[in-house]
C-alpha atoms as a PDB file:
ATOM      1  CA  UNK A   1     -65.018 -45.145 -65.200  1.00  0.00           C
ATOM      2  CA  UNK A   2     -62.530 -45.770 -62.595  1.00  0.00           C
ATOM      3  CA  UNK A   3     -62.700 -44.689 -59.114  1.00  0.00           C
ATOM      4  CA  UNK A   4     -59.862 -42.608 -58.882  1.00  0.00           C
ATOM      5  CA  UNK A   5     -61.499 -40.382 -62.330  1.00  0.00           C
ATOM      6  CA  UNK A   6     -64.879 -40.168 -59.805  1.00  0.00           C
ATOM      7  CA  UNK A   7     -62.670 -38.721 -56.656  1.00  0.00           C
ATOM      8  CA  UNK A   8     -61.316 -36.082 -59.017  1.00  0.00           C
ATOM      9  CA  UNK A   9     -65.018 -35.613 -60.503  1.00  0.00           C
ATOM     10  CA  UNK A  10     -66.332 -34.881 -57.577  1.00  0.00           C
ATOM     11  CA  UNK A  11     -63.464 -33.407 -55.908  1.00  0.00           C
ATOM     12  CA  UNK A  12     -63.360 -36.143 -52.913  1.00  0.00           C
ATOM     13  CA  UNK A  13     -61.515 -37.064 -50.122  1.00  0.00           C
ATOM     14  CA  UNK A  14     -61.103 -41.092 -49.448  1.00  0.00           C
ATOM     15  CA  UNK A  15     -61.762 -42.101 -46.243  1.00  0.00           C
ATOM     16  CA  UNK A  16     -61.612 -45.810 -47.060  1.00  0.00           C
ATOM     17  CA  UNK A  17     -60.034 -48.061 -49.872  1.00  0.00           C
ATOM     18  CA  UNK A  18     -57.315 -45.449 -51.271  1.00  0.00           C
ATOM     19  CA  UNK A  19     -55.775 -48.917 -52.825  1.00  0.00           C
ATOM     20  CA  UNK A  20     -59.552 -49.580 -54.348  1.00  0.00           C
ATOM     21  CA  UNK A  21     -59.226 -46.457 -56.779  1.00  0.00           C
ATOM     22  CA  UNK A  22     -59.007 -48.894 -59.832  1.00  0.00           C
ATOM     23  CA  UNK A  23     -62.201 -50.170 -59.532  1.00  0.00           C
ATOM     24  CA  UNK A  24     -64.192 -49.671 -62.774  1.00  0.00           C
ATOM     25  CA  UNK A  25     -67.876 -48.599 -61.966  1.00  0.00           C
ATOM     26  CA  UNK A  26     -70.956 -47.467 -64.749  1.00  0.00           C
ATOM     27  CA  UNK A  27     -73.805 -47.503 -62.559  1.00  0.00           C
ATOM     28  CA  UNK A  28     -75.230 -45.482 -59.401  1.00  0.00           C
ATOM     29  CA  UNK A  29     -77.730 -45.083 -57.336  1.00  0.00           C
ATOM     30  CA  UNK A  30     -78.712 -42.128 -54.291  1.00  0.00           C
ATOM     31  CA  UNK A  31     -80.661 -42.627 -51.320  1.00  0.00           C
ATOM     32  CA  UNK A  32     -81.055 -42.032 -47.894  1.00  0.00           C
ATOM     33  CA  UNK A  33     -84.055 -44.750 -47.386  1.00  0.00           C
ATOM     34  CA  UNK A  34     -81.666 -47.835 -47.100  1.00  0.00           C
ATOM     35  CA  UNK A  35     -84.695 -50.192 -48.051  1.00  0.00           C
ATOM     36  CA  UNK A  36     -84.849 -48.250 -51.262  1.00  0.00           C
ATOM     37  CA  UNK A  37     -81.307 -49.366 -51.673  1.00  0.00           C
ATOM     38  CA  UNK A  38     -81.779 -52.821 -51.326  1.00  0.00           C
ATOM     39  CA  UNK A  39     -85.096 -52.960 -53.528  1.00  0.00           C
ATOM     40  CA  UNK A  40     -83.273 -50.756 -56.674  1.00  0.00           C
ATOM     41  CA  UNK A  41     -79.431 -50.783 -56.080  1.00  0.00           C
ATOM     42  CA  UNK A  42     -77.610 -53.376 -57.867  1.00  0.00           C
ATOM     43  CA  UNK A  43     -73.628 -55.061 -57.603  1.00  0.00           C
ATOM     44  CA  UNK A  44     -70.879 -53.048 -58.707  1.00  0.00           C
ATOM     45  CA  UNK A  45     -72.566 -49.931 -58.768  1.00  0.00           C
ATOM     46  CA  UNK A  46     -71.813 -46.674 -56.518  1.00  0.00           C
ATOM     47  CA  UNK A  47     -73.746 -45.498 -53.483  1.00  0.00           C
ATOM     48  CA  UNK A  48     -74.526 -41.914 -52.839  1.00  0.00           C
ATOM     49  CA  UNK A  49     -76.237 -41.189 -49.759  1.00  0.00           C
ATOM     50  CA  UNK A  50     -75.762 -38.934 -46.587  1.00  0.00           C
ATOM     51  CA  UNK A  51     -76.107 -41.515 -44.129  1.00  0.00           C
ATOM     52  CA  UNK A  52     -72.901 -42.650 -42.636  1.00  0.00           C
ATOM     53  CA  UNK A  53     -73.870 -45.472 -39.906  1.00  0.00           C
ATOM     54  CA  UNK A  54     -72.862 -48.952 -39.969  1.00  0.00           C
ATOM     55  CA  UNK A  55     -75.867 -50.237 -41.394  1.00  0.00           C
ATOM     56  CA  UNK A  56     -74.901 -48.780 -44.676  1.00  0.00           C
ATOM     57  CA  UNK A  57     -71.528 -50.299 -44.656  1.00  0.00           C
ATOM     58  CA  UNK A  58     -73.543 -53.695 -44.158  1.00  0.00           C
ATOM     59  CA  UNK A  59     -76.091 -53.141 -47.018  1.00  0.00           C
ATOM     60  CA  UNK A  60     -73.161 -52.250 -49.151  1.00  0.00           C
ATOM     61  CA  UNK A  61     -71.805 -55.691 -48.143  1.00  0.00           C
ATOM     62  CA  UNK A  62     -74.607 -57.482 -48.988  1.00  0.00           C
ATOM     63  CA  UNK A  63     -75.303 -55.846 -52.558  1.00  0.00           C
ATOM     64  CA  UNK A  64     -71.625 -56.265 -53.544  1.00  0.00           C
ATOM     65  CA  UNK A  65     -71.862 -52.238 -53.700  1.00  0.00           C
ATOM     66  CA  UNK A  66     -68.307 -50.949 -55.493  1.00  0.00           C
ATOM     67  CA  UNK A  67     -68.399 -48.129 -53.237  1.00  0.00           C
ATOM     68  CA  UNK A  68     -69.994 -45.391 -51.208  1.00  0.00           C
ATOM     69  CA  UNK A  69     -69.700 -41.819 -51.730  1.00  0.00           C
ATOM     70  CA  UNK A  70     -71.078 -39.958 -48.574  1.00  0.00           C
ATOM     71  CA  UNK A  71     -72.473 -36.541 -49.908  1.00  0.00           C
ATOM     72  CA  UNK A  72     -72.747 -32.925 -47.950  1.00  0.00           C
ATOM     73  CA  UNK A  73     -69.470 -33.275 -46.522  1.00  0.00           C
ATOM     74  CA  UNK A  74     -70.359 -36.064 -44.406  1.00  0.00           C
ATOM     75  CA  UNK A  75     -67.644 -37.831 -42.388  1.00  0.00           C
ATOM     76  CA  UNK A  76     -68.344 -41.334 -40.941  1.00  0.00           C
ATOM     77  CA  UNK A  77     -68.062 -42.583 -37.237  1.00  0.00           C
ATOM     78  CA  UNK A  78     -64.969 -44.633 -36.491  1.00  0.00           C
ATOM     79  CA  UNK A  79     -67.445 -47.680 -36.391  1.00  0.00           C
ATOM     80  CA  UNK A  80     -68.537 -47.340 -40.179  1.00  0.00           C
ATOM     81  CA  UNK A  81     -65.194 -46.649 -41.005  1.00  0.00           C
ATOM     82  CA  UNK A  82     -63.759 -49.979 -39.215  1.00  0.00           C
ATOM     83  CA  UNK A  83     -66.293 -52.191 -41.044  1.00  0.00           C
ATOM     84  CA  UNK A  84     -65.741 -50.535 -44.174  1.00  0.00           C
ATOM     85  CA  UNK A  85     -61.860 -51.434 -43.779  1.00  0.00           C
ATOM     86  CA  UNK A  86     -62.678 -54.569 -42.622  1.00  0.00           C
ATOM     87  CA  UNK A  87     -65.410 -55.495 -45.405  1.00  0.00           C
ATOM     88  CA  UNK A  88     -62.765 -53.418 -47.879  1.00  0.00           C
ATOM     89  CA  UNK A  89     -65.706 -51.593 -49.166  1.00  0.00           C
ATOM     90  CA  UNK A  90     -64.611 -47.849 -50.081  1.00  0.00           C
ATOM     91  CA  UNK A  91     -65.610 -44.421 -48.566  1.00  0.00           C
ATOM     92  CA  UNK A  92     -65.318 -41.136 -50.143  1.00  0.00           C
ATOM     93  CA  UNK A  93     -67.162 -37.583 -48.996  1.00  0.00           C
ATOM     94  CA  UNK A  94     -67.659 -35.007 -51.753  1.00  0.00           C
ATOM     95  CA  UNK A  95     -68.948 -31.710 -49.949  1.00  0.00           C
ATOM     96  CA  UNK A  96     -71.525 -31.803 -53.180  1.00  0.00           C
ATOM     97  CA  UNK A  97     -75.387 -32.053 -52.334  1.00  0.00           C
ATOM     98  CA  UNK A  98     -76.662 -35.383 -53.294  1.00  0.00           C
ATOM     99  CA  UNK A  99     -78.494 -33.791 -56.746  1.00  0.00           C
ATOM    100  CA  UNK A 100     -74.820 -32.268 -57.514  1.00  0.00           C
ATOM    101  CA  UNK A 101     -73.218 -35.335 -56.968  1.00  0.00           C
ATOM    102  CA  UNK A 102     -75.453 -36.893 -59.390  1.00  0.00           C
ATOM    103  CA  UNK A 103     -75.651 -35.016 -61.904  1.00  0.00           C
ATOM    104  CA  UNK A 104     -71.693 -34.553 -62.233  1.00  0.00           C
ATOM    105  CA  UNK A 105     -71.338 -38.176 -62.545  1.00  0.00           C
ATOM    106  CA  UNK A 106     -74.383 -38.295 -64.929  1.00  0.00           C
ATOM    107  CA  UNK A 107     -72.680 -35.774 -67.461  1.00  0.00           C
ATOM    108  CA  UNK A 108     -69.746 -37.742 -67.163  1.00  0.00           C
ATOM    109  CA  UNK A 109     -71.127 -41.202 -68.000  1.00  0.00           C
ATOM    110  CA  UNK A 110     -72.234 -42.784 -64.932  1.00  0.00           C
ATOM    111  CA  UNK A 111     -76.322 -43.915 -65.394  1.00  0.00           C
ATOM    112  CA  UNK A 112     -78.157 -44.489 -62.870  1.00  0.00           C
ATOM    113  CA  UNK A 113     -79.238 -48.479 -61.463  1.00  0.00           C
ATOM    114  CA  UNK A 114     -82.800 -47.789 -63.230  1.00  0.00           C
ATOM    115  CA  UNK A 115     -84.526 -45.368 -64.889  1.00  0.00           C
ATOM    116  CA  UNK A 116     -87.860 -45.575 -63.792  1.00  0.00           C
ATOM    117  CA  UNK A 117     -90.225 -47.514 -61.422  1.00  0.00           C
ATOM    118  CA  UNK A 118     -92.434 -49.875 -63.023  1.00  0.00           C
ATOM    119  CA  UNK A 119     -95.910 -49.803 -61.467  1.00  0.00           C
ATOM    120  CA  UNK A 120     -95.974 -52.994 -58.902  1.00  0.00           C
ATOM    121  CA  UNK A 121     -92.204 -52.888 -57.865  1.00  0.00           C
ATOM    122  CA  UNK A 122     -92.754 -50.512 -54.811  1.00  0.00           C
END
C-alpha cells in the first residue's frame, strides 16, 4: 500500500516527506518503548508511536523505517522535524489513538512486523 492511500486511511496530515507519498509499505509496528522498536521493528515497515523526540527520528534511521506516523494528534518539535527532513524519513499525525490507528491499517492490509513473541526473544 502506498503512503499517500495510508494518509487518506487514517485521515493524516504530513509533516515531513509530502514527495515520499509513493512509498509502498506492508508492514507496521506501534510502540512507545523505543527499545521495543529496535528488538521487533523491521526495514521498510511503518512506525506508529506517540513519541515525537529526536531519538525516534534516529531509530527510524537506523532500521531503514519507511515512515513514522505520530498518533493522538501529536505534532513534533522543530528538532525532530529538521532531522526527519534531513534523514528524508517521513512524518505524518493522525489524531487516531494508537489501537485505532492500528486496526484501520490492519483491515486494510497492513500486518503487523510479528505476530507473536517467541519465548527467549525478550
Amino acid at each position: 500500500m502506498k503512503l499517500s492511500e495510508i494518509k487518506e486511511i487514517l485521515n493524516a496530515d504530513v509533516i515531513v516527506g509530502e514527495d515520499k507519498l509513493d512509498i509502498e509499505v506492508k508492514t507496521a509496528f506501534g510502540a512507545d518503548l523505543m527499545s521495543d522498536v529496535l528488538a521487533f521493528a523491521k526495514a521498510g515497515s511503518l512506525l506508529l508511536t506517540g513519541l515525537t523526540n529526536t531519538q525516534v527520528v534516529r531509530i527510524a534511521n537506523v532500521l531503514d523505517i519507511a515512515a513514522i506516523i505520530l498518533v493522538r494528534g501529536k505534532k513534533p518539535p522543530v528538532e525532530t522535524i529538521s532531522m526527519a527532513r534531513n534523514l528524508q524519513i517521513p512524518i505524518l499525525t493522525t489524531k487516531y489513538i494508537l489501537f485505532e490507528t492500528a486496526g484501520r491499517l490492519y483491515s486494510k492490509g497492513i500486518v503487523g512486523c510479528l505476530e507473536k513473541v517467541e519465548p527467549g526473544s525478550e
